[in-house]
Protein backbone atom coordinates (compact mmCIF):
# COMPACT_ATOMS: atom_id res chain seq x y z
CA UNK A 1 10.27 10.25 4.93
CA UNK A 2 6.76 9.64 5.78
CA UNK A 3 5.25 6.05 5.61
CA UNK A 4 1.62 5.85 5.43
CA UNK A 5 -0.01 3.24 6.84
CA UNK A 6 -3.81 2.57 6.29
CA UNK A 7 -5.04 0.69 9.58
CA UNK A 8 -8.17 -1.66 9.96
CA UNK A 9 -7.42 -3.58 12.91
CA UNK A 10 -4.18 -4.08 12.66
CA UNK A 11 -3.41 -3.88 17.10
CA UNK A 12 -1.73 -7.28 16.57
CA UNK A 13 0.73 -6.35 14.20
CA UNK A 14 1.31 -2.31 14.91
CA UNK A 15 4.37 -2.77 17.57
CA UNK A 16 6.60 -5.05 15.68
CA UNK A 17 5.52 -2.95 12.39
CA UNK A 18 6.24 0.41 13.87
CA UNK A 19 9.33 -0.75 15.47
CA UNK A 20 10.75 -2.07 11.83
CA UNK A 21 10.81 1.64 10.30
CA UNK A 22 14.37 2.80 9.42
CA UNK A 23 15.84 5.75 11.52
CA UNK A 24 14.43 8.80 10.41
CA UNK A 25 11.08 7.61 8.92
CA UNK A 26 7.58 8.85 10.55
CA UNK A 27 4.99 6.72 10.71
CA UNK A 28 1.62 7.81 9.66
CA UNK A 29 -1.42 5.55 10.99
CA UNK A 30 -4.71 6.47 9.41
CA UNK A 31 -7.57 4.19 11.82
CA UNK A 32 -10.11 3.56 9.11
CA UNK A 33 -12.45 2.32 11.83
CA UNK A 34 -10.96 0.12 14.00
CA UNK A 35 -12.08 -1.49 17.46
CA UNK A 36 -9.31 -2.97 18.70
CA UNK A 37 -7.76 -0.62 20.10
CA UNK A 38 -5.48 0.22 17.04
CA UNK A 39 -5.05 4.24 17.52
CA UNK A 40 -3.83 4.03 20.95
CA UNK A 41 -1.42 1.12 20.41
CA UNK A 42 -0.11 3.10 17.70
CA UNK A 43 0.32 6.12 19.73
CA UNK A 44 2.02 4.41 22.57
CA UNK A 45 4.83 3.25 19.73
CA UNK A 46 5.30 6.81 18.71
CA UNK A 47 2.61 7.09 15.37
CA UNK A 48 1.14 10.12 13.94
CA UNK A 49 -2.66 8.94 14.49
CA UNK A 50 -5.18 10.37 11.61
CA UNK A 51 -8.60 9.42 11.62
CA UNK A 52 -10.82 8.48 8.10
CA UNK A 53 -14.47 7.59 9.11
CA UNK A 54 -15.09 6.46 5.60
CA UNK A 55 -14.07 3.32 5.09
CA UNK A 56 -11.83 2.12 1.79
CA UNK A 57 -8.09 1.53 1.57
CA UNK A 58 -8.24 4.59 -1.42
CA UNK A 59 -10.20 6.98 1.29
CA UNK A 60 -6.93 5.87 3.77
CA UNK A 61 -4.17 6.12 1.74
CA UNK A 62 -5.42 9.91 0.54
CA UNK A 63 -6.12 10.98 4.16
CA UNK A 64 -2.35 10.01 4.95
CA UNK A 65 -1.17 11.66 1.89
CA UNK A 66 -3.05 14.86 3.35
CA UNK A 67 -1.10 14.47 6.24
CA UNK A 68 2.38 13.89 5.05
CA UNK A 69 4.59 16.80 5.27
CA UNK A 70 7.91 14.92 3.45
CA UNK A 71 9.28 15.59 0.21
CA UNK A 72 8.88 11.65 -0.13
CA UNK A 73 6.41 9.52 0.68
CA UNK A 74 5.96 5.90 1.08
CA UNK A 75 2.89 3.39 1.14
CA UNK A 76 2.67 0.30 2.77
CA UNK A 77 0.29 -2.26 4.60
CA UNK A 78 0.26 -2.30 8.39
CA UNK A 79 -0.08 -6.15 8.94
CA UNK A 80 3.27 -6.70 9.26
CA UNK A 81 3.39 -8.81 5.82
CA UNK A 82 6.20 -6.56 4.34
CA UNK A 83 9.65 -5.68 5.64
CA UNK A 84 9.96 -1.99 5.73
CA UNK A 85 13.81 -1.96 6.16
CA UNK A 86 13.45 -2.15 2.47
CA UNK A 87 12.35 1.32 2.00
CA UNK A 88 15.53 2.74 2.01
CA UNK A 89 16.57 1.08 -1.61
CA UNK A 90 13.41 1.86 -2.39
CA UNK A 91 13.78 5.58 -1.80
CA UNK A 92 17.25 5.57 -3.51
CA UNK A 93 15.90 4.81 -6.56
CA UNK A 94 13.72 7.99 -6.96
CA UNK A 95 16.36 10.20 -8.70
CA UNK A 96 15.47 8.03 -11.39
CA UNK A 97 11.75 7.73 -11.24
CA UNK A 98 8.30 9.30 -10.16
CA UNK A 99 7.32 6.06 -8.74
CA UNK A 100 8.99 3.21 -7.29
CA UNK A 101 6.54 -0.03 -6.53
CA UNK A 102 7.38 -3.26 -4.63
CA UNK A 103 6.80 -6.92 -6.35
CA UNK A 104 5.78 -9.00 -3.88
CA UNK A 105 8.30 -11.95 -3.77
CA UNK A 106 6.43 -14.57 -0.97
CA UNK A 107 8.56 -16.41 1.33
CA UNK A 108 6.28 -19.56 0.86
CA UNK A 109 3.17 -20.52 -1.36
CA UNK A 110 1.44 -19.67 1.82
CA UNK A 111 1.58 -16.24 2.54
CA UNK A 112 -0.23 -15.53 -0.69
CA UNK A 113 -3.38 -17.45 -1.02
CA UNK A 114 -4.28 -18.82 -4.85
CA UNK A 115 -7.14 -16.43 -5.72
CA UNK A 116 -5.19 -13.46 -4.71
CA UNK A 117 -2.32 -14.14 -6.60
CA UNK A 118 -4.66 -14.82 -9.97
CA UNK A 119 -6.48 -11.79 -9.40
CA UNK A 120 -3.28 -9.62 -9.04
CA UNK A 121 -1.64 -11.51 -12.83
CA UNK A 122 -5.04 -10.94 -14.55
CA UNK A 123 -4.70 -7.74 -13.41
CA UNK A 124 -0.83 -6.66 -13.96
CA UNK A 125 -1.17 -8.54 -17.34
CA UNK A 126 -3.55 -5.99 -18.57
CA UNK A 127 -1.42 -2.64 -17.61
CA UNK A 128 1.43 -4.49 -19.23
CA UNK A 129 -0.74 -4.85 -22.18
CA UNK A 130 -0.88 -1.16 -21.65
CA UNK A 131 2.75 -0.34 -21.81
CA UNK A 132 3.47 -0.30 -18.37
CA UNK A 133 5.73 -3.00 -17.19
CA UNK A 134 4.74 -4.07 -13.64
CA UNK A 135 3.79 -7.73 -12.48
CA UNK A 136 2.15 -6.32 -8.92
CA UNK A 137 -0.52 -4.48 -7.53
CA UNK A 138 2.15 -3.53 -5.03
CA UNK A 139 1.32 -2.50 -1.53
CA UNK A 140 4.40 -1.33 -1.18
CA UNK A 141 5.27 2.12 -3.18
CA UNK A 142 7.28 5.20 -2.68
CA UNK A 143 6.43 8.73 -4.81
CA UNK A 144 6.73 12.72 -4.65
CA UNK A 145 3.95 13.90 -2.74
CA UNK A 146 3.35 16.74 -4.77
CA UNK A 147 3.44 14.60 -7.77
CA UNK A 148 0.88 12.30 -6.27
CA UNK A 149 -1.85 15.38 -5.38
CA UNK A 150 -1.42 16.74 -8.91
CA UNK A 151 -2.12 12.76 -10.09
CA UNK A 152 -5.48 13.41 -8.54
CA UNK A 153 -6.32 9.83 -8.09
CA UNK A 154 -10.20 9.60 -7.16
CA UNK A 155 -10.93 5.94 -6.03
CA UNK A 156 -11.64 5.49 -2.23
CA UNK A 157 -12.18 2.02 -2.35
CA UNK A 158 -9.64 -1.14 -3.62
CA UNK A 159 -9.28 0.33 -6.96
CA UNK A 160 -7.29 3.20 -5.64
CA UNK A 161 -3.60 1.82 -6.39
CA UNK A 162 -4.64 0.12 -9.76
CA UNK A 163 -5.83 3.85 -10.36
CA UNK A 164 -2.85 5.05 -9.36
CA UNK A 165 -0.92 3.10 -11.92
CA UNK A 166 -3.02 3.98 -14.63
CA UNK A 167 -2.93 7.09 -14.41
CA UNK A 168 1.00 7.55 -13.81
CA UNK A 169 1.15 5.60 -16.92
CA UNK A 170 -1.04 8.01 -18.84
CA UNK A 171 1.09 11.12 -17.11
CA UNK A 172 4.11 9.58 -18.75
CA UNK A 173 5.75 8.57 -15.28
CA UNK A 174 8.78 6.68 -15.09
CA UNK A 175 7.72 3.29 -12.94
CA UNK A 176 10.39 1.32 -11.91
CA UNK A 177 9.73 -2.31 -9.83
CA UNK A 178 11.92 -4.17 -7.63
CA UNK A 179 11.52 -7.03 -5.84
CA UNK A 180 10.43 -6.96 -2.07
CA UNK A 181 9.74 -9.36 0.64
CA UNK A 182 6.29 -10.77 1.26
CA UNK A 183 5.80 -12.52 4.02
CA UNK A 184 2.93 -14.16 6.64
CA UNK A 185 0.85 -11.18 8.53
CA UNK A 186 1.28 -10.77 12.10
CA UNK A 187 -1.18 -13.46 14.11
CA UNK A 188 -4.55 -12.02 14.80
CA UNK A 189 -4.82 -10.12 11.85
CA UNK A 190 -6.60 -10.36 8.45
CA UNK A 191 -5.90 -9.04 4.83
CA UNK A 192 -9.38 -7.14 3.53
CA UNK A 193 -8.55 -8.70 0.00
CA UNK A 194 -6.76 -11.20 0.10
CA UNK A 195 -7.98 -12.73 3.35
CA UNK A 196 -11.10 -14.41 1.53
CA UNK A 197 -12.32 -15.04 -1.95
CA UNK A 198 -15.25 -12.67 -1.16
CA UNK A 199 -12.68 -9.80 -0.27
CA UNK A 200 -10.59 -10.54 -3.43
CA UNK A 201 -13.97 -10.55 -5.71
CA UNK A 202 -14.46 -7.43 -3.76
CA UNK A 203 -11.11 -5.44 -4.62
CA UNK A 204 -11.74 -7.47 -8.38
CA UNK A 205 -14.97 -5.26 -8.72
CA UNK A 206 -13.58 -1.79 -7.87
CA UNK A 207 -10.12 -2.51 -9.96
CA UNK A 208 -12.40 -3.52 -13.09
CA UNK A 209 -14.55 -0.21 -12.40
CA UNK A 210 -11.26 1.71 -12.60
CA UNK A 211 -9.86 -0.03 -15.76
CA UNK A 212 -13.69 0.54 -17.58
């Protein structure tokens, strides 16, 4: 399988991530502008490096998609905030489903700040309102890659896996959630959303454009 991993300075945390990926999975690191040296320290550690110059996690995560070659494809962040020895279940579940998405469990209250975590209900609360029954904006997700091209999901920005959902509800998708670990990034590094409350207002916007 193919992970896709959207980078923004993420040198810090690359090794350790990289080195976490079960036997047999490929990672994908898409440098959406980095300068710390990202791209090489992923190469060194054995990544398929793509570029995107335009900057947005949505603009990322479709480059990577591009890229893929596997049946199945997986999603995650490259901060080293989620374990991606849970893939595997993850994967297993697909015979089942179109989509399989990650709830964030945290290790501590720490790991996910207050603003973030009221952003994400709000937001979950309303696409249960609209039949589909997810508590997470989840990072971490596994799909057909096929199935995602033909989803044609257009946001570049934040919005993109809000849009995602959405429209796999619409398409009549079967979703199913499980519960994955969420723990402290790797030291040096940032999350773009949830990292600040002008980040989170940030992602806020484009995930309200998408649901408008």
């Amino acid at each position: 399988m193919d992970v896709v991993l959207p980078c923004l300075d993420e040198a810090a945390a690359l090794p350790a991530v990289l080195a976490s990926l079960p036997r047999g999975y490929r990672a994908i690191v898409v440098d959406n502008g980095s300068t710390d040296g990202s791209p090489s320290v992923a190469e060194s550690c054995g990544a398929l490096v793509v570029h995107e110059p335009r900057r947005g996690y949505g603009a990322a995560v479709h480059t990577g998609l591009l890229a893929a070659t596997s049946d199945l494809v997986a999603f995650a962040d490259a901060d080293g905030s989620l374990d991606l020895g849970e893939l595997p279940t993850m994967a297993a579940l697909m015979p089942g489903a179109d989509l399989v998405v990650g709830r964030r469990v945290p290790v501590n209250a720490g790991v996910w700040p207050w603003h973030a975590r009221a952003g994400n209900a709000v937001i979950a609360g309303l696409l249960r309102r609209r039949g589909l029954d997810v508590h997470d904006i989840a990072p971490l997700r596994v799909c057909r890659r096929s199935a995602l091209l033909e989803l044609n999901v257009q946001d570049r920005a934040f919005g993109y896996p809000l849009e995602l959902l959405v429209r796999a509800a619409s398409s009549g998708w079967r979703v199913r959630e499980v519960a994955v670990t969420y723990g402290p990034r790797a030291a040096g590094t940032r999350s773009k959303v949830s990292g600040s409350v002008r980040g989170t207002l940030r992602a806020a916007r484009d995930m309200a454009g998408v649901l408008r």
